[in-house]
Protein backbone atom coordinates (compact mmCIF):
# COMPACT_ATOMS: atom_id res chain seq x y z
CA UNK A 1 21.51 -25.66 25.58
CA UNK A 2 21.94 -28.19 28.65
CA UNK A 3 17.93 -29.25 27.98
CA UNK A 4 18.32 -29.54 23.86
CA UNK A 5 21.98 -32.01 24.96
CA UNK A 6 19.43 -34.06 26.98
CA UNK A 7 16.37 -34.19 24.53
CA UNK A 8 19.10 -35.68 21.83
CA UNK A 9 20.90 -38.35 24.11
CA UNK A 10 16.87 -38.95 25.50
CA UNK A 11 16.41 -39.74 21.31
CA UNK A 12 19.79 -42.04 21.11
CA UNK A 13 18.78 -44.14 23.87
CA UNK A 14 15.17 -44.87 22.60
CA UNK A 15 16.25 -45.55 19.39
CA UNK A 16 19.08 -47.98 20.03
CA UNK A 17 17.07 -50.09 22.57
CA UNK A 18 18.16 -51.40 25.57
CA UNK A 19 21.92 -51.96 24.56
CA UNK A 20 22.40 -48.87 25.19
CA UNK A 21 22.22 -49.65 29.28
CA UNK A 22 23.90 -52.54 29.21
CA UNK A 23 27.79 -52.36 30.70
CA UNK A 24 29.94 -55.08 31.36
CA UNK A 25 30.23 -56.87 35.29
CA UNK A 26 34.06 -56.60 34.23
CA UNK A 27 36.94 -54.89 32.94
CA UNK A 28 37.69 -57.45 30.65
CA UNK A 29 34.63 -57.29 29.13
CA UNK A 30 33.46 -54.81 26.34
CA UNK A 31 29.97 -53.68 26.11
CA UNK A 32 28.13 -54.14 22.94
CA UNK A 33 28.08 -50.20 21.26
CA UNK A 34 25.51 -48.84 20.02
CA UNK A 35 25.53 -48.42 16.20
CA UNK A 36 23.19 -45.28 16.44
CA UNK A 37 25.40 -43.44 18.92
CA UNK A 38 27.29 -40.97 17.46
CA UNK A 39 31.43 -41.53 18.33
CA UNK A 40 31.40 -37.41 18.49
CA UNK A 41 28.86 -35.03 20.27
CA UNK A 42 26.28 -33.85 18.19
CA UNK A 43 27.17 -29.86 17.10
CA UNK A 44 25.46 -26.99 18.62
CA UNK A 45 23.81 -26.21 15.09
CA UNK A 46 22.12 -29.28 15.28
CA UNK A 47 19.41 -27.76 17.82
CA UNK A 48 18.17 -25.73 15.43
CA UNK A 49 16.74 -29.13 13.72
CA UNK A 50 14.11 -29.11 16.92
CA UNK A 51 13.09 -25.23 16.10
CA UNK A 52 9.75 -24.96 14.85
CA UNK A 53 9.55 -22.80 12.02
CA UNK A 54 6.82 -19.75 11.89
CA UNK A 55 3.98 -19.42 10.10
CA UNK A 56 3.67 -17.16 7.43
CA UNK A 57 2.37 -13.95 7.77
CA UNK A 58 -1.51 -13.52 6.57
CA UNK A 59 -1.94 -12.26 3.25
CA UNK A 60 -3.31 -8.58 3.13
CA UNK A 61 -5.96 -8.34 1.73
CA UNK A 62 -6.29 -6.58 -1.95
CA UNK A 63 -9.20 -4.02 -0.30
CA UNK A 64 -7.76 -1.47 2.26
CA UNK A 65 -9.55 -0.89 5.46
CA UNK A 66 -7.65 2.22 6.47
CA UNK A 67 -9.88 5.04 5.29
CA UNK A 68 -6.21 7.18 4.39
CA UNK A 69 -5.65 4.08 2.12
CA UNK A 70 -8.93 4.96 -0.25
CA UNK A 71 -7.29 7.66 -2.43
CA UNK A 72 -5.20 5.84 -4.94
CA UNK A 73 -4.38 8.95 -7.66
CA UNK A 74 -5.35 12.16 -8.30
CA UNK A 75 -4.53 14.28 -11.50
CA UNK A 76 -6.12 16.56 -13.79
CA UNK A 77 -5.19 17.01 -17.56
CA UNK A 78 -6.05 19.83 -20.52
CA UNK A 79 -8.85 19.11 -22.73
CA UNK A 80 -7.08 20.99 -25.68
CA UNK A 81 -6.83 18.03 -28.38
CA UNK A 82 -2.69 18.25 -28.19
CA UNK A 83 -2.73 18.26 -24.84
CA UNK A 84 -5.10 15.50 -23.00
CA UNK A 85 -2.04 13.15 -22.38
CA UNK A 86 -0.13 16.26 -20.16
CA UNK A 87 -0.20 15.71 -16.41
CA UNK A 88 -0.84 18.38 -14.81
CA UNK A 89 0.55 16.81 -11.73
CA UNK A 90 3.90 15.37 -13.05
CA UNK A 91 5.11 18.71 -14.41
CA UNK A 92 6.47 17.58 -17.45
CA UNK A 93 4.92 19.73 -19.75
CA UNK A 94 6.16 22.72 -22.07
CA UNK A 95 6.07 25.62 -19.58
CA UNK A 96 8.93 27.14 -17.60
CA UNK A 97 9.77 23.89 -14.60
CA UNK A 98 7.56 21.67 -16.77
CA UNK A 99 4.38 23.83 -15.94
CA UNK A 100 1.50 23.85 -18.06
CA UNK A 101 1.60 25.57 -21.24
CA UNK A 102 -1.47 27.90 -22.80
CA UNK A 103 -4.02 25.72 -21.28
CA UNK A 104 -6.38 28.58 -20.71
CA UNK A 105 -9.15 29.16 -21.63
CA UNK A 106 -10.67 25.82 -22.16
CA UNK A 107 -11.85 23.03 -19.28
CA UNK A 108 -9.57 20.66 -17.06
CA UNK A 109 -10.43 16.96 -16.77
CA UNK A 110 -9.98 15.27 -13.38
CA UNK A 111 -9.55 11.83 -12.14
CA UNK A 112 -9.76 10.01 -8.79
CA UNK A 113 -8.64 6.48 -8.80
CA UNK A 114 -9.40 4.97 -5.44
CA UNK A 115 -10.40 1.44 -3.86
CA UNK A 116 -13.21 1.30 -2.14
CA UNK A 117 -14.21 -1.32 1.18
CA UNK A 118 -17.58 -1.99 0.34
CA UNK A 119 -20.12 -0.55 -2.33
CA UNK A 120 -21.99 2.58 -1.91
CA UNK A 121 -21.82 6.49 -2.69
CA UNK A 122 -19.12 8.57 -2.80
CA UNK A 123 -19.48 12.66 -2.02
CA UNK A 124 -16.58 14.73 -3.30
CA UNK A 125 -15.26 18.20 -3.47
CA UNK A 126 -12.54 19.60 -5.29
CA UNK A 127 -10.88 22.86 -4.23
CA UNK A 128 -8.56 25.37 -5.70
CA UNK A 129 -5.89 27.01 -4.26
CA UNK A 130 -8.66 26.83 -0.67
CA UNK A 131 -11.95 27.87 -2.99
CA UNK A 132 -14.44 25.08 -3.73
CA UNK A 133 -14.45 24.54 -7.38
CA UNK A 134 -16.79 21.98 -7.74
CA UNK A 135 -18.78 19.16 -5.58
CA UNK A 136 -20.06 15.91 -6.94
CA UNK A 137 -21.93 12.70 -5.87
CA UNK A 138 -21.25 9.13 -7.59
CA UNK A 139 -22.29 5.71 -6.67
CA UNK A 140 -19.09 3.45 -6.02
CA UNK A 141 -18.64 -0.26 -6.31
CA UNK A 142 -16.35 -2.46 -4.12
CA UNK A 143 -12.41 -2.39 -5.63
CA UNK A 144 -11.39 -0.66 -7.64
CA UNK A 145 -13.40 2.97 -9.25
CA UNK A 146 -12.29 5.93 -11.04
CA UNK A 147 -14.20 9.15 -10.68
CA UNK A 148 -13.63 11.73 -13.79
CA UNK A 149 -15.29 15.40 -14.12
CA UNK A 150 -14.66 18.48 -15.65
CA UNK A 151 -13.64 22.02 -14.32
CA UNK A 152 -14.84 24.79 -16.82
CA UNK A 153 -12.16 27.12 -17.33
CA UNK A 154 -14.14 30.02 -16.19
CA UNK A 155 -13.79 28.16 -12.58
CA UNK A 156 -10.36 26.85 -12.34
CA UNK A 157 -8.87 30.13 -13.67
CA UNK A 158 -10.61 32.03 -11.42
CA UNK A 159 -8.77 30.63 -8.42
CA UNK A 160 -5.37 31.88 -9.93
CA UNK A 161 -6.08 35.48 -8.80
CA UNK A 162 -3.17 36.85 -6.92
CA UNK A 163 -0.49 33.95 -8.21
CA UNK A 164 3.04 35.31 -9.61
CA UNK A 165 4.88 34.85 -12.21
CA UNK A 166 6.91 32.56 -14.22
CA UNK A 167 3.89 30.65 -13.84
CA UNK A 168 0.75 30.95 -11.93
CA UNK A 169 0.10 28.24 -9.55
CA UNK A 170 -3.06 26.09 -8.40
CA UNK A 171 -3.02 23.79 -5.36
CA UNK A 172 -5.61 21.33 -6.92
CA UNK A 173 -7.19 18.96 -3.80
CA UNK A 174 -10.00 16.47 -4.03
CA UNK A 175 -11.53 15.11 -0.20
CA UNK A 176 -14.99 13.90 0.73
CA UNK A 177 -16.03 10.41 2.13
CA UNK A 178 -17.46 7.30 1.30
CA UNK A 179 -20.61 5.94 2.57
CA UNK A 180 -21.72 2.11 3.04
CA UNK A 181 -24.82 1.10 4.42
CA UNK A 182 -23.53 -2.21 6.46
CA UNK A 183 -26.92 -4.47 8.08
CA UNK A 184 -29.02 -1.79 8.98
CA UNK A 185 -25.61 0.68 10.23
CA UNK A 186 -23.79 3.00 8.17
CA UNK A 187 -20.11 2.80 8.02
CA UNK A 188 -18.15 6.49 6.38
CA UNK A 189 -14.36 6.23 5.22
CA UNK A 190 -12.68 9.75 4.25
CA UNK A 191 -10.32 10.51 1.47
CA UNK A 192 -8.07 13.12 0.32
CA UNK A 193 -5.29 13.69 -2.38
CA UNK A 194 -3.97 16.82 -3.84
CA UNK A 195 -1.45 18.12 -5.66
CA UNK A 196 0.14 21.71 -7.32
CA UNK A 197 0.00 22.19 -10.72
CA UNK A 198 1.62 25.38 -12.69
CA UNK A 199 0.36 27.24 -15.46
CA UNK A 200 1.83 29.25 -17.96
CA UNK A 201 1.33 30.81 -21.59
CA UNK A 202 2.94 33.29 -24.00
CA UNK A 203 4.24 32.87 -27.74
């Protein structure tokens, strides 16, 4: 506080020249004031006018680098004609909690939504409730990319063995990696999402 008082009357001096100094040999006498210098001290909030204010923050960029960043959504839906629009994730469908209802018996579309670093291929596998239900390969540009495949039924029901009722479940997950070849180096980012889904049927 004592250094900001003396930067300020340091300021008043230069600007009202040498006047300022100037006192008279008597008491008679009045020196000339200084039209500048303020007849009250100058408030403490006035220091902050000296601050300098901070720069902004860099902008992040739209591309993550962090490889737990590269899954953006994961969800599978019915291929049954009244049905494509049902999450299977979001559990908002007919069944008992919102599970899935009489989607048996015919295939389950997937989706991967994910932005990727830098363009190259993608290896995936999707597993059901632990078994590997399928595994796929796909070339991937940089941004954004969606992956979609199909699970035949015969596969995906299969992994509901041993599931109870009101609704059998299936712990749906999607990992692999992503590979980039980078001047003559290779550079791999993981991924993973997953999610439950229920399923369950009657009239």
């Amino acid at each position: 506080m004592l250094a900001t008082f003396r930067f300020l009357a340091l300021a008043l001096l230069v600007g009202c020249g040498s006047s300022t100094v100037v006192r008279a040999p008597v008491a008679k006498q009045r020196a000339v004031p200084c039209t500048a210098v303020p007849s009250a001290p100058a408030p403490a909030v006035a220091a902050s006018a000296v601050a300098v204010a901070p720069s902004p923050p860099p902008a992040e960029p739209d591309v993550p680098r962090d490889p737990a960043a590269l899954a953006v959504a994961f969800d599978c839906f019915s291929t049954l004609e009244e049905k494509r629009a049902e999450s299977l994730g979001a559990w908002h469908s007919g069944g008992p909690d919102g599970s899935a209802w009489n989607v048996e018996g015919a295939p389950l579309r997937c989706e991967l939504k994910f932005k990727a670093p830098c363009a190259g291929s993608a290896t995936l596998w999707v597993l059901g409730n632990t078994k590997q239900l399928t595994k796929r390969d796909a070339a991937v540009k940089v941004g954004d990319n969606v992956l979609e495949w199909q699970l035949p039924a015969k596969i995906w029901d299969h992994a509901l063995e041993g599931t109870t009722e009101p609704y059998s479940v299936l712990l749906l997950a999607v990992g692999g990696f992503l590979t980039c070849p980078l001047d003559g180096t290779v550079d791999r980012y993981h991924f993973a999402d997953a999610f439950m889904a229920g399923f369950s049927g009657g009239e």
